[in-house]
N, C-alpha and C. Protein backbone atom coordinates (compact mmCIF):
# COMPACT_ATOMS: atom_id res chain seq x y z
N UNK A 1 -9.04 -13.38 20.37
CA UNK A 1 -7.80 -13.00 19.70
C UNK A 1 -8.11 -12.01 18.59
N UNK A 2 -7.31 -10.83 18.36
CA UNK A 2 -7.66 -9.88 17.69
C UNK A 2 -7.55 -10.75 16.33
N UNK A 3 -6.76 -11.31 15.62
CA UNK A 3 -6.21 -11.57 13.99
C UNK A 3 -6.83 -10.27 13.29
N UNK A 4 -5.97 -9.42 13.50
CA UNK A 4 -6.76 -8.05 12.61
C UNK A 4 -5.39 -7.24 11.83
N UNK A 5 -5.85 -7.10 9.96
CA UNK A 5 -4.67 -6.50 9.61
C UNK A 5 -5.00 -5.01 8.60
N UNK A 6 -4.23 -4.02 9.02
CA UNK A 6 -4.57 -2.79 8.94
C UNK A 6 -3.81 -2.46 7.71
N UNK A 7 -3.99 -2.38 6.79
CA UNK A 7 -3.51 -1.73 5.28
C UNK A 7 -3.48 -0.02 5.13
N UNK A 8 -2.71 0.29 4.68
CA UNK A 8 -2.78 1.92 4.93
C UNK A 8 -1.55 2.46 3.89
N UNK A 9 -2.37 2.69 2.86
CA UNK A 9 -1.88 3.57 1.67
C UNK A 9 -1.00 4.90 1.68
N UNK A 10 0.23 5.19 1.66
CA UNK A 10 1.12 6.53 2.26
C UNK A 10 0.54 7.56 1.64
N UNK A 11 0.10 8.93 2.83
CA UNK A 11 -0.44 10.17 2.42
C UNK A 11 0.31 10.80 0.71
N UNK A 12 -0.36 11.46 0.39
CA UNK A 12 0.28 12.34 -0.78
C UNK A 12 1.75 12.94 -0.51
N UNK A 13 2.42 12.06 -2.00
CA UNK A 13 4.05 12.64 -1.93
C UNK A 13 4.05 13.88 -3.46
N UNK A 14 5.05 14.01 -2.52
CA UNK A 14 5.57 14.96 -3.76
C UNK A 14 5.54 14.77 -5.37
N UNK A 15 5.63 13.40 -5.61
CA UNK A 15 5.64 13.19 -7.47
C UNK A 15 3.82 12.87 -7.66
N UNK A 16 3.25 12.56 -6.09
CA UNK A 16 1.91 12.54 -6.85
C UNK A 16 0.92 14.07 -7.15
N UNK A 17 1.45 15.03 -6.21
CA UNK A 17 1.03 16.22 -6.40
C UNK A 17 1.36 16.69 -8.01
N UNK A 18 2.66 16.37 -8.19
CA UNK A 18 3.18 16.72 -9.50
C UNK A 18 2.55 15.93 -10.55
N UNK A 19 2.27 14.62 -10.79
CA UNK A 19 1.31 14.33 -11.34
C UNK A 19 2.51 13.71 -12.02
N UNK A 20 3.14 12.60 -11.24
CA UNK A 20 4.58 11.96 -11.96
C UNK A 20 4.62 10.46 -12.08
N UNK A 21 4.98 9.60 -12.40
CA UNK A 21 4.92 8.29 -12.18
C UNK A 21 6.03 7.80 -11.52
N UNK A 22 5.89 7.26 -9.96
CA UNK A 22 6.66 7.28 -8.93
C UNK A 22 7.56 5.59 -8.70
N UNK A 23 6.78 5.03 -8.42
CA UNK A 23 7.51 3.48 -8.46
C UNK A 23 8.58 3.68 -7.46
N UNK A 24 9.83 3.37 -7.75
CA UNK A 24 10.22 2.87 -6.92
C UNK A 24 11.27 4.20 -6.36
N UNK A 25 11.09 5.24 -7.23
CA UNK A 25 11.70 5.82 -6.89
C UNK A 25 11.40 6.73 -5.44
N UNK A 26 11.77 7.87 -4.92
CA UNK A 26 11.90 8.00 -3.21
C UNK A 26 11.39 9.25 -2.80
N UNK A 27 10.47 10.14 -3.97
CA UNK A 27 10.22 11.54 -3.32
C UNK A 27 8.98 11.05 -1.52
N UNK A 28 9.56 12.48 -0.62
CA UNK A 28 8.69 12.09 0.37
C UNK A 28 7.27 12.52 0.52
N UNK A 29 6.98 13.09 1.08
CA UNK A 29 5.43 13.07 1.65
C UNK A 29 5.21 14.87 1.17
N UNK A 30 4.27 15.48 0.73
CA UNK A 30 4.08 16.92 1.07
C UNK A 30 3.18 17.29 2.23
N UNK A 31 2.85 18.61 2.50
CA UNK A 31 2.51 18.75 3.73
C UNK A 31 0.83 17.83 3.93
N UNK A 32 0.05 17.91 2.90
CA UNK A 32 -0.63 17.20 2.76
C UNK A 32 -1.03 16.03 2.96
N UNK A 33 -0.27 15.32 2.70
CA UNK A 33 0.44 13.57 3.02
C UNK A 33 0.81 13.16 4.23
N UNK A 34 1.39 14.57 5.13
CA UNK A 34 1.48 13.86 6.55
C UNK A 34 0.13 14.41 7.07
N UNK A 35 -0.63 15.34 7.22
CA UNK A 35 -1.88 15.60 7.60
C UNK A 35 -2.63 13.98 7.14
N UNK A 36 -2.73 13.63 6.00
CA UNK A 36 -3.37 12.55 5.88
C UNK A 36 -3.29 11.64 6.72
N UNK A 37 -1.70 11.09 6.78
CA UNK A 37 -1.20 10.57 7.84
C UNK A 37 -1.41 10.55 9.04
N UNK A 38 -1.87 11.57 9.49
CA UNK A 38 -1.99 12.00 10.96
C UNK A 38 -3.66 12.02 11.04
N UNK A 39 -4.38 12.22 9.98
CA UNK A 39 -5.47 11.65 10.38
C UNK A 39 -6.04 10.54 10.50
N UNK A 40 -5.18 9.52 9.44
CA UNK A 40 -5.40 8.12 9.82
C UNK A 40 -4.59 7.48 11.25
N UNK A 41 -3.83 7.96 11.80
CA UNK A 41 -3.15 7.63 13.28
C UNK A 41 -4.58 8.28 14.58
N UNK A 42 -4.64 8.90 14.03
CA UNK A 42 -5.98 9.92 15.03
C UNK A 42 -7.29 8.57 14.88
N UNK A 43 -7.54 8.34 13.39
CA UNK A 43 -8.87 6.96 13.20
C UNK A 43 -8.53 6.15 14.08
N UNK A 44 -6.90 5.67 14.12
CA UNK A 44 -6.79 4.20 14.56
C UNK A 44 -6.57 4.57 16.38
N UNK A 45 -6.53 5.20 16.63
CA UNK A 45 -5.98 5.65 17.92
C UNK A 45 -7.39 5.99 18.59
N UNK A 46 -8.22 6.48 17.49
CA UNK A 46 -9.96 6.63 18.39
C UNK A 46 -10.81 5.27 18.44
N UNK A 47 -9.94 3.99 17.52
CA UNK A 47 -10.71 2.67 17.61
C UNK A 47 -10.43 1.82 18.72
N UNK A 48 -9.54 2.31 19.33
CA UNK A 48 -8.39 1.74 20.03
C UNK A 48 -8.09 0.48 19.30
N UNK A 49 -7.06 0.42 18.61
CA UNK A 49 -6.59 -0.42 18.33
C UNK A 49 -5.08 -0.41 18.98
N UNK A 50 -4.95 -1.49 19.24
CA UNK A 50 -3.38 -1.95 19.91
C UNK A 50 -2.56 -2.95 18.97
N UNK A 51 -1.68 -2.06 18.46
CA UNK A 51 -0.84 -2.80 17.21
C UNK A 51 0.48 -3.32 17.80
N UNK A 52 0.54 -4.58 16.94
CA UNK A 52 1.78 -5.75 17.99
C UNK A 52 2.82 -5.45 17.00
N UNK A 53 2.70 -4.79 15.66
CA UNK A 53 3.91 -4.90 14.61
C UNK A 53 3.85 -4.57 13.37
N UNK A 54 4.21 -3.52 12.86
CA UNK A 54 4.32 -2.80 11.70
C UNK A 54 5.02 -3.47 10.32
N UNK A 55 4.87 -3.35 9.11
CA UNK A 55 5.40 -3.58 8.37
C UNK A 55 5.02 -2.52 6.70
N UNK A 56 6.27 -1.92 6.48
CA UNK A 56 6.22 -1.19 5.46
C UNK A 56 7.11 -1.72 4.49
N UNK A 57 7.31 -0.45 3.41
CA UNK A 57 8.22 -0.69 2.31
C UNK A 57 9.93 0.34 2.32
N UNK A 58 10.58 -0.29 1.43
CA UNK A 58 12.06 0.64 1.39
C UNK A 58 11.82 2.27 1.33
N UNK A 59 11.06 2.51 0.96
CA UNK A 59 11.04 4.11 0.46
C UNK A 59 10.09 4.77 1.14
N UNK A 60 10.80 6.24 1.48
CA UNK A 60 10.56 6.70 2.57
C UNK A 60 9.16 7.65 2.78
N UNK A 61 8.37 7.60 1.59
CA UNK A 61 6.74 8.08 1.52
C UNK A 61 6.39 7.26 2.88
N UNK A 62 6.47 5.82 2.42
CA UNK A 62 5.44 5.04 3.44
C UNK A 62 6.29 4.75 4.85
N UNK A 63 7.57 4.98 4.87
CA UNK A 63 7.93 4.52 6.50
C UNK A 63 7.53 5.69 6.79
N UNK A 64 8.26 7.35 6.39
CA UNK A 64 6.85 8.50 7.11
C UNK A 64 5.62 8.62 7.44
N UNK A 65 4.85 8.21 6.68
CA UNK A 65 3.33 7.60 6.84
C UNK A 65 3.00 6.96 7.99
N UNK A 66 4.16 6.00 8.17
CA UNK A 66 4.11 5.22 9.74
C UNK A 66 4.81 5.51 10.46
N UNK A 67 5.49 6.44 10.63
CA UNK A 67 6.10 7.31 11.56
C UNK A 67 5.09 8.04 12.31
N UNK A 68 4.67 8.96 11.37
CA UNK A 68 3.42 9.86 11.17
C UNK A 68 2.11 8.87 12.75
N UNK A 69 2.04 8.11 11.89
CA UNK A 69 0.62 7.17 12.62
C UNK A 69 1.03 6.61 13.83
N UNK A 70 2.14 6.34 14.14
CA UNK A 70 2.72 5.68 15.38
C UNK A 70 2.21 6.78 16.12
N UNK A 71 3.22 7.66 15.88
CA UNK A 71 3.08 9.02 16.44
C UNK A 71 1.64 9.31 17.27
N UNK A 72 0.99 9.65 16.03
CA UNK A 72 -0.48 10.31 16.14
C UNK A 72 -1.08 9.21 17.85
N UNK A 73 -1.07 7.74 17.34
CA UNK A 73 -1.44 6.58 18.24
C UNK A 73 -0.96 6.97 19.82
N UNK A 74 0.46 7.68 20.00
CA UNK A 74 0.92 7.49 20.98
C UNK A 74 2.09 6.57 21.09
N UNK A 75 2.21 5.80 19.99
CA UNK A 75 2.64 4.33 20.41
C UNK A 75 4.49 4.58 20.30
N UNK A 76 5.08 4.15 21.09
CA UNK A 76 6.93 4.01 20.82
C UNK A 76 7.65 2.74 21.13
N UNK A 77 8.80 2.46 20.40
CA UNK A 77 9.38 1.33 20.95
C UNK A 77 8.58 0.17 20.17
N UNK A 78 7.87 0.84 18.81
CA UNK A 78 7.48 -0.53 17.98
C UNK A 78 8.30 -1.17 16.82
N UNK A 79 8.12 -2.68 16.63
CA UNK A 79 8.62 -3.15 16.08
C UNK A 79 8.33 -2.64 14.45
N UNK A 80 9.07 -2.61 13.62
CA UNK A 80 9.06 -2.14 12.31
C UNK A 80 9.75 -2.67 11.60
N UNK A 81 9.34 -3.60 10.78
CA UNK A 81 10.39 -4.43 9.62
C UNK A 81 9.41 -3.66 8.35
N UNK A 82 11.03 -3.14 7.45
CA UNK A 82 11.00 -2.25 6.55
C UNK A 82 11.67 -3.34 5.26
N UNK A 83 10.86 -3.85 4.19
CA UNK A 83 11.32 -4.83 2.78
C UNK A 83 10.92 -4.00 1.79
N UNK A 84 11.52 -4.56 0.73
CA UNK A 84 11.04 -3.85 -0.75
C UNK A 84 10.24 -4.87 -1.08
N UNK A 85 10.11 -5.83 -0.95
CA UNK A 85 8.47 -6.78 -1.05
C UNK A 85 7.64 -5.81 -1.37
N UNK A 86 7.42 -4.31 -0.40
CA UNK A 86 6.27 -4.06 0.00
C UNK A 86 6.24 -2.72 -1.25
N UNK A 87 7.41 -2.44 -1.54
CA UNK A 87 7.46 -1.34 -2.73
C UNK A 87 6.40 -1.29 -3.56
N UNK A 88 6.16 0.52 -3.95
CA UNK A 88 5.43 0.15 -5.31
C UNK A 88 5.75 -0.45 -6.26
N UNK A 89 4.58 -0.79 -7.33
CA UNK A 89 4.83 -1.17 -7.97
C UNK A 89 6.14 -0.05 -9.50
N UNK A 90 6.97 -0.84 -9.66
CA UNK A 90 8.27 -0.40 -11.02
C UNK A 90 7.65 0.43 -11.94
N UNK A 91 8.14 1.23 -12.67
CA UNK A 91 6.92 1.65 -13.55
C UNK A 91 8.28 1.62 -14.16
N UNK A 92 9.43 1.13 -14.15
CA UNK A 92 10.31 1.03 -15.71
C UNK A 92 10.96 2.83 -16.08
N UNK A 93 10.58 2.85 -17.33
CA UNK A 93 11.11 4.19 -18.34
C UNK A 93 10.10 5.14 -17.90
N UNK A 94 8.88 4.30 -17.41
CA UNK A 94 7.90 5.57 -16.65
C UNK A 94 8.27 6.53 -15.58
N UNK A 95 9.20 5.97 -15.01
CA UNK A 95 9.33 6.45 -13.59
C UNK A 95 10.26 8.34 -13.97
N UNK A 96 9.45 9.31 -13.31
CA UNK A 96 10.06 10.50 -12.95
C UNK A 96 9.15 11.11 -14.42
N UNK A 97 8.68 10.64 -15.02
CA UNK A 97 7.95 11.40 -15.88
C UNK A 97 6.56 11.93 -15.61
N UNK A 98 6.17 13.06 -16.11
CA UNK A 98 4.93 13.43 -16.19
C UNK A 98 3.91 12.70 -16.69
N UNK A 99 2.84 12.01 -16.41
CA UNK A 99 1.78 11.36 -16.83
C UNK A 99 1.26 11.84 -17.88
N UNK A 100 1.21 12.99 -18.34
CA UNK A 100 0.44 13.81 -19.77
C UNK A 100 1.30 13.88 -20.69
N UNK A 101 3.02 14.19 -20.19
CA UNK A 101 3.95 13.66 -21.15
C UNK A 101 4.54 12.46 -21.69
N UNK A 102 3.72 11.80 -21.15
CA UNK A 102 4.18 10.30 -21.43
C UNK A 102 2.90 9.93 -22.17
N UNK A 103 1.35 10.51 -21.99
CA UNK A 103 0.70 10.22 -23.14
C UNK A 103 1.11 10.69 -24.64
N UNK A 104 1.66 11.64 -24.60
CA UNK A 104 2.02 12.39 -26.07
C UNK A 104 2.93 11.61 -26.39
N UNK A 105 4.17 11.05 -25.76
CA UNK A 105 5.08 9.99 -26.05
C UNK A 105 4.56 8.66 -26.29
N UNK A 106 3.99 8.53 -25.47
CA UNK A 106 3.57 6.72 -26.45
C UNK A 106 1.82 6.82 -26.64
N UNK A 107 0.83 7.41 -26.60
CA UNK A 107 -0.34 7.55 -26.99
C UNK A 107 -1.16 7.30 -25.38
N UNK A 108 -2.06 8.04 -25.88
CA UNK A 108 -3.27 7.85 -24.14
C UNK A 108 -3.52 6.55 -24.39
N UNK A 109 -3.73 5.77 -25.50
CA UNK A 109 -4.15 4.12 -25.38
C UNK A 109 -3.39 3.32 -24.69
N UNK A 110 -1.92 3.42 -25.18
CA UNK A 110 -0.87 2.56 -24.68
C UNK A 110 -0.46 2.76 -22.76
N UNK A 111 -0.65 3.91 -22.53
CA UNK A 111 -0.04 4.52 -21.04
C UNK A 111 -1.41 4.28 -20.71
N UNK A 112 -2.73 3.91 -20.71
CA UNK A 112 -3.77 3.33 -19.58
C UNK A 112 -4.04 2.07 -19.68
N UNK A 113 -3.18 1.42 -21.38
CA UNK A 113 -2.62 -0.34 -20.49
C UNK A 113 -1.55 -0.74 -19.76
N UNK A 114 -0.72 0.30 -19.86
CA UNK A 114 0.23 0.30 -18.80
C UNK A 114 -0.53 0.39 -17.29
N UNK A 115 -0.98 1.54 -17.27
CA UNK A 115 -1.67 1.60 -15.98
C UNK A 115 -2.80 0.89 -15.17
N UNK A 116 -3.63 0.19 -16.39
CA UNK A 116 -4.66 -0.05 -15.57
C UNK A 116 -5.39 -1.34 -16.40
N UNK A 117 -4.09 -2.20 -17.13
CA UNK A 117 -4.18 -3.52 -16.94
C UNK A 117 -3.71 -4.43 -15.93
N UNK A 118 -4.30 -5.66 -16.28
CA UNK A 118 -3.25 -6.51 -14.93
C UNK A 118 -2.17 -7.00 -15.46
N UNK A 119 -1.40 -7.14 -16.38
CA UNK A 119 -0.38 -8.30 -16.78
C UNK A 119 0.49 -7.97 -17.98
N UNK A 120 0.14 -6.31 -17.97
CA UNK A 120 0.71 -5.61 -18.98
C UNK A 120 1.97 -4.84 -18.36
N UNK A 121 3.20 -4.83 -18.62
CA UNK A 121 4.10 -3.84 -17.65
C UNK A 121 4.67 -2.81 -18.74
N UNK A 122 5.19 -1.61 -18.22
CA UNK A 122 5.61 -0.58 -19.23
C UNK A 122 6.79 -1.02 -19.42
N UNK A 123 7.55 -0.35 -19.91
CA UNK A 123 8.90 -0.46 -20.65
C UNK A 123 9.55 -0.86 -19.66
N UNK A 124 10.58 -2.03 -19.20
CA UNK A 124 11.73 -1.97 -18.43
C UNK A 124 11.15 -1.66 -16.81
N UNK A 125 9.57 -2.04 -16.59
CA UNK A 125 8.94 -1.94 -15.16
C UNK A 125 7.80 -3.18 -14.90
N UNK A 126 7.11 -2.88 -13.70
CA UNK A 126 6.52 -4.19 -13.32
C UNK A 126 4.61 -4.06 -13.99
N UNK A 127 4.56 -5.21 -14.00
CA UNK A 127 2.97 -5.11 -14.25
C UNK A 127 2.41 -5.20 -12.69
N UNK A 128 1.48 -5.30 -13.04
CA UNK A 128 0.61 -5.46 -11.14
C UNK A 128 0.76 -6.74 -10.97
N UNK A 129 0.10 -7.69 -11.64
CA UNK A 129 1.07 -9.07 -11.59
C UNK A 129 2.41 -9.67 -11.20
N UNK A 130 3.26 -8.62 -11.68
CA UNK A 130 4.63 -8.85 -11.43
C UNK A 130 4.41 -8.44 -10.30
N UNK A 131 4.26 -7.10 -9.63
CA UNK A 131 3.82 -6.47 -8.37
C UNK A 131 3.64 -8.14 -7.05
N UNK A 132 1.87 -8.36 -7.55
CA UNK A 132 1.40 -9.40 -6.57
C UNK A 132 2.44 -10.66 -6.78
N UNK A 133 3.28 -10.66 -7.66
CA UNK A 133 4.49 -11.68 -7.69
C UNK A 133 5.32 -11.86 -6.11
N UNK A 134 5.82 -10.69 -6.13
CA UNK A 134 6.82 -10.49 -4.91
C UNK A 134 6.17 -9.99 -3.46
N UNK A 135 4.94 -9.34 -3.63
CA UNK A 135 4.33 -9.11 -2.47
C UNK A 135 3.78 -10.56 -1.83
N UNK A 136 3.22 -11.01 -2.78
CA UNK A 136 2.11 -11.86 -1.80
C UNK A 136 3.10 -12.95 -1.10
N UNK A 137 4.09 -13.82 -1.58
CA UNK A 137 4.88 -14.17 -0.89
C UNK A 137 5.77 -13.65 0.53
N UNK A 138 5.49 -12.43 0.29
CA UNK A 138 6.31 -12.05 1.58
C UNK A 138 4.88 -12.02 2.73
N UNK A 139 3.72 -11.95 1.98
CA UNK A 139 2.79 -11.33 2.54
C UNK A 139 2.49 -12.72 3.35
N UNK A 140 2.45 -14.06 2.75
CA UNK A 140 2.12 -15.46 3.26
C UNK A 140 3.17 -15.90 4.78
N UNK A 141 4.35 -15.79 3.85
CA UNK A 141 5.41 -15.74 5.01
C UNK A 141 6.05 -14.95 6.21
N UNK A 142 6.00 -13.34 6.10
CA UNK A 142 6.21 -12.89 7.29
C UNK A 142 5.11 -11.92 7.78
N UNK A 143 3.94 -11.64 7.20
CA UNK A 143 2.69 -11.42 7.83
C UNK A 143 1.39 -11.72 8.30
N UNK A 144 1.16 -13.04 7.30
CA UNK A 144 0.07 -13.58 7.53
C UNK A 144 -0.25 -14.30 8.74
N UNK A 145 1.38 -15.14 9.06
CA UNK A 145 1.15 -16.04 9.98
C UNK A 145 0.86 -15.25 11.49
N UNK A 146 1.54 -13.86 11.58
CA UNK A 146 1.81 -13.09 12.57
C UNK A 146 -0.07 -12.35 13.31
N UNK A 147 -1.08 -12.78 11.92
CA UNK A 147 -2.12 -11.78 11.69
C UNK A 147 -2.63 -13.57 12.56
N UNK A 148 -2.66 -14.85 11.72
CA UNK A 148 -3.00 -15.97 12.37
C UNK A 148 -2.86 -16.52 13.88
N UNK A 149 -1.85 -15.58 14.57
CA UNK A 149 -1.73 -16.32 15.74
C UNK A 149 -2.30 -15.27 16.76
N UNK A 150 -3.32 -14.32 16.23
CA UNK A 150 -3.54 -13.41 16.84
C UNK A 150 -3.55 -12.12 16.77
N UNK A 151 -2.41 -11.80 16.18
CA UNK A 151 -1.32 -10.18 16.49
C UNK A 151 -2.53 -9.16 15.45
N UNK A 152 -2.44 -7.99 15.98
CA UNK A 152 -3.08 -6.60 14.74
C UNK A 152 -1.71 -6.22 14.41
N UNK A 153 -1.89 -6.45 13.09
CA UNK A 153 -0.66 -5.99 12.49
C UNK A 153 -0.88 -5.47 11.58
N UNK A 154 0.20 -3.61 11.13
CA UNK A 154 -0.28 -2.71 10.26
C UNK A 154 0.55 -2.62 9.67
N UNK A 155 0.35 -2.66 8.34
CA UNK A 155 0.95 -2.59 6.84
C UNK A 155 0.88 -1.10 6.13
N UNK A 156 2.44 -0.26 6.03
CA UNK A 156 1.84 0.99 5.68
C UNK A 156 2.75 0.80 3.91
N UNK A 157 2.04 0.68 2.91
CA UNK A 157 2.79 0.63 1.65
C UNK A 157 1.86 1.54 0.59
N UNK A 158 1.40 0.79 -0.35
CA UNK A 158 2.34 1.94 -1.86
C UNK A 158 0.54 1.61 -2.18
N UNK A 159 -0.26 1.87 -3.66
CA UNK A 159 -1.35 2.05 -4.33
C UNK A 159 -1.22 0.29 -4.25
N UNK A 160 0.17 -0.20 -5.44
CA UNK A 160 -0.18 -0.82 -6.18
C UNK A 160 0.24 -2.17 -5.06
N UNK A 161 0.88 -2.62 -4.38
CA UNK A 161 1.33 -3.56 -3.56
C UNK A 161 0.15 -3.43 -2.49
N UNK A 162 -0.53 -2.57 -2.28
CA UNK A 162 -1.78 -2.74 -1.64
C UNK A 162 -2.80 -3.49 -2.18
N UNK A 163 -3.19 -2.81 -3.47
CA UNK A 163 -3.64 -3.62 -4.38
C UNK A 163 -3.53 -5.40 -4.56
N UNK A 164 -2.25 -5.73 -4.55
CA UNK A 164 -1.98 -7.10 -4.93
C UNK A 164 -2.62 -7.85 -3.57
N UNK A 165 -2.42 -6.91 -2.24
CA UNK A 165 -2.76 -7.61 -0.90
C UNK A 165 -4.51 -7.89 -1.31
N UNK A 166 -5.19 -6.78 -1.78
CA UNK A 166 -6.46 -6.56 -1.27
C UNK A 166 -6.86 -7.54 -2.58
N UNK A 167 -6.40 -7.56 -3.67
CA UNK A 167 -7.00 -8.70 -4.71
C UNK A 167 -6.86 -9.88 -3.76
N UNK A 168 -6.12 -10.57 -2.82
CA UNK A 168 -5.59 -11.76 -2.57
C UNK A 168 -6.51 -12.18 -1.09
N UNK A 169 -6.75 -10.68 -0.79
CA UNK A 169 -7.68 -10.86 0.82
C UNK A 169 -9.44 -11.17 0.32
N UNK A 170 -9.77 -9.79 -1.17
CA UNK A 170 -10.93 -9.98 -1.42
C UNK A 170 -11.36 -10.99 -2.46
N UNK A 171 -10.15 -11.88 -2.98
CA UNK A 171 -10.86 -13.22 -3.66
C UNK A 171 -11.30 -12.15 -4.99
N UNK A 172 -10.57 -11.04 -5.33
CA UNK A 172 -10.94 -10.22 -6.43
C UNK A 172 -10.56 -10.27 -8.03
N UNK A 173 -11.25 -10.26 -8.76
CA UNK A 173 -10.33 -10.70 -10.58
C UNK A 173 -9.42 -10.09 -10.67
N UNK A 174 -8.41 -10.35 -11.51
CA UNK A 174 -7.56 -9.15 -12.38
C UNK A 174 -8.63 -7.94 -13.00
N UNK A 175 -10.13 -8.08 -13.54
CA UNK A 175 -10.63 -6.94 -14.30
C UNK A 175 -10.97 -6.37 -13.00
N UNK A 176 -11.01 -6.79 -11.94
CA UNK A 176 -12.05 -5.79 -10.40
C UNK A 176 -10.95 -5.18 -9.70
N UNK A 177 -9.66 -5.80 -9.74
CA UNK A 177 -8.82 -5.17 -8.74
C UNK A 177 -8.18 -3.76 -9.54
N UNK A 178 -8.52 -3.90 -10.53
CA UNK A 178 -7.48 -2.87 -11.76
C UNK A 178 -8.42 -1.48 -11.51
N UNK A 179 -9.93 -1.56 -11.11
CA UNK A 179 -10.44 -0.48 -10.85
C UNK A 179 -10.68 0.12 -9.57
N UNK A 180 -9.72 -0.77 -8.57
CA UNK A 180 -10.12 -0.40 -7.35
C UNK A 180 -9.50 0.83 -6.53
N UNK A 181 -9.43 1.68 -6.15
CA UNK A 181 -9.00 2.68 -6.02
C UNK A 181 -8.29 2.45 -4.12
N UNK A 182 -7.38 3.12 -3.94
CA UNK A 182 -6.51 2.86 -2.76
C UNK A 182 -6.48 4.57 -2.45
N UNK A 183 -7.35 4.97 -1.62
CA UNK A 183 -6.96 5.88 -1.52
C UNK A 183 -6.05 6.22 -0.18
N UNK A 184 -5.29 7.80 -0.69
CA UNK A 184 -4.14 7.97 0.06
C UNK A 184 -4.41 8.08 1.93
N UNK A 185 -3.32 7.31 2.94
CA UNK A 185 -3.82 7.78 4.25
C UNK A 185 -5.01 7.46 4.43
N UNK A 186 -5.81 6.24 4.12
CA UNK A 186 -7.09 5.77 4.12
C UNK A 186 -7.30 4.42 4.89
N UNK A 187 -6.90 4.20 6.11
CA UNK A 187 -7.00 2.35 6.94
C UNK A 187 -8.19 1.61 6.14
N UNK A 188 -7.56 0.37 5.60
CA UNK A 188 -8.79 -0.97 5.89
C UNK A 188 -8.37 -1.70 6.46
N UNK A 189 -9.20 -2.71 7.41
CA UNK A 189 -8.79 -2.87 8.66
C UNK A 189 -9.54 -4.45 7.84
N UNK A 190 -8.83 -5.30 8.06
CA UNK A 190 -9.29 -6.58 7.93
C UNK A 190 -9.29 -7.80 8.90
N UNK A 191 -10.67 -7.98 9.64
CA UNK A 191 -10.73 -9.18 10.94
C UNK A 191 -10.58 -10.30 10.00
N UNK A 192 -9.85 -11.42 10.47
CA UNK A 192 -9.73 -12.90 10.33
C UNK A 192 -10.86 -13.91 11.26
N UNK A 193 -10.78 -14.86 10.45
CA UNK A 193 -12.38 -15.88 11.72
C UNK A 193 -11.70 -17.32 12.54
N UNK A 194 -11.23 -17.73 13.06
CA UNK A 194 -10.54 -18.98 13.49
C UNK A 194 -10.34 -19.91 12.31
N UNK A 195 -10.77 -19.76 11.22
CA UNK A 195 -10.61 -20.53 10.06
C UNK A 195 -9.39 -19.76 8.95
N UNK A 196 -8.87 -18.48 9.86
CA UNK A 196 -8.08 -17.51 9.04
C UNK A 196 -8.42 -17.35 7.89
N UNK A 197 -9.95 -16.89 7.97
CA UNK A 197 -10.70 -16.49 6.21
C UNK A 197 -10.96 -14.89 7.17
N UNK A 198 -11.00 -14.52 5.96
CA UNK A 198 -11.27 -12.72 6.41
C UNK A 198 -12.99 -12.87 6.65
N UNK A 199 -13.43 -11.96 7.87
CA UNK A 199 -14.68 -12.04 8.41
C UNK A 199 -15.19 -11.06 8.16
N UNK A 200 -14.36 -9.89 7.79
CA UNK A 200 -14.92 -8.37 7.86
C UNK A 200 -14.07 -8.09 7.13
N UNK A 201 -14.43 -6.62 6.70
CA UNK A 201 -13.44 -5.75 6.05
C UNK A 201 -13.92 -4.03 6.55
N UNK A 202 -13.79 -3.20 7.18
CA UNK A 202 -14.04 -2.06 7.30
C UNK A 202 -13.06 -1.16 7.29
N UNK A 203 -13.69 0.42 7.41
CA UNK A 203 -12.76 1.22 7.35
C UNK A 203 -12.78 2.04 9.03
N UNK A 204 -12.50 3.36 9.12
CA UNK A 204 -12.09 3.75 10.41
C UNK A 204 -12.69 5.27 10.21
């Protein structure tokens, strides 16, 4: 039985080129971002992998992303359940601003505990905590069991809701997961062992 689950970070959008703080808001992909895209559908499509069921987030970076990868695979006629579970993480009063203008507004100290604590949230947005709040529950209940009875199932979402998955798969701290980097259009592919403990972790 495969139990294998494929994580996959949405290619470069538009507010990350711009260098913006995105959350929940909806810019899409630049040309860049679907190339990414399309090279991670090309990885998974040269592993052969045979995917039983997709699951992304509300906003439309990452259902393109898996549009994108279906595509690339060949694959049509797949199942796709689309939640805001899977959203990035809120960034609050952050969101649509420039990252360098928002240091001059509240100081470079304050905007990289926003960013790159665990349990700290910005103004009126989520911490990563809050984040692994709402993910991992959805993650127990409508994916895990689906990854347990067998199925490869691919997850196409955001930096930080990836994050909350991969702290929760790799048994990782709040100080280890805060430096871990998700990069964009990048598969980790995680095997399960009959004991549904993760056996592997690779990339593509």
């Amino acid at each position: 039985m495969a139990r294998t689950l494929i994580l996959v970070r949405h290619g470069q959008s538009e507010w990350n080129l711009k260098n913006l703080f995105t959350g929940w808001r909806d810019p899409d992909l630049t040309a860049k971002g679907r190339e990414e895209a399309k090279a991670a559908g090309l990885a998974l499509k040269n592993h052969n992998f045979d995917i039983d069921i997709c699951f992304t987030s509300a906003l439309v970076r990452a259902q393109h992303t898996l549009d994108i990868i279906l595509r690339e695979m060949g694959i049509v006629n797949m199942t796709i359940v689309r939640n805001q579970a899977l959203n990035e993480r809120d960034y609050g009063d952050l969101s649509g601003l420039n990252k360098d203008d928002a240091r001059l507004k509240w100081g470079e100290e304050q905007v990289h505990i926003w960013r790159r604590s665990y349990d700290v949230p910005p103004p009126g947005g989520e911490s990563l905590k809050d984040t692994a709040e709402r993910v991992l529950p959805y993650y127990q209940s409508m994916i895990a069991p689906l990854v347990f009875k067998g199925k490869t199932v691919l997850v196409a979402a955001h930096g930080n809701s990836l994050r909350a998955l991969v702290m929760h798969l790799e048994k990782l701290s709040p100080e280890d997961i805060v430096k871990r980097e998700i990069g964009t259009g990048v598969p980790i592919i995680y095997h399960f062992d009959e004991n549904n403990e993760v056996s592997s972790v690779t990339g593509v």
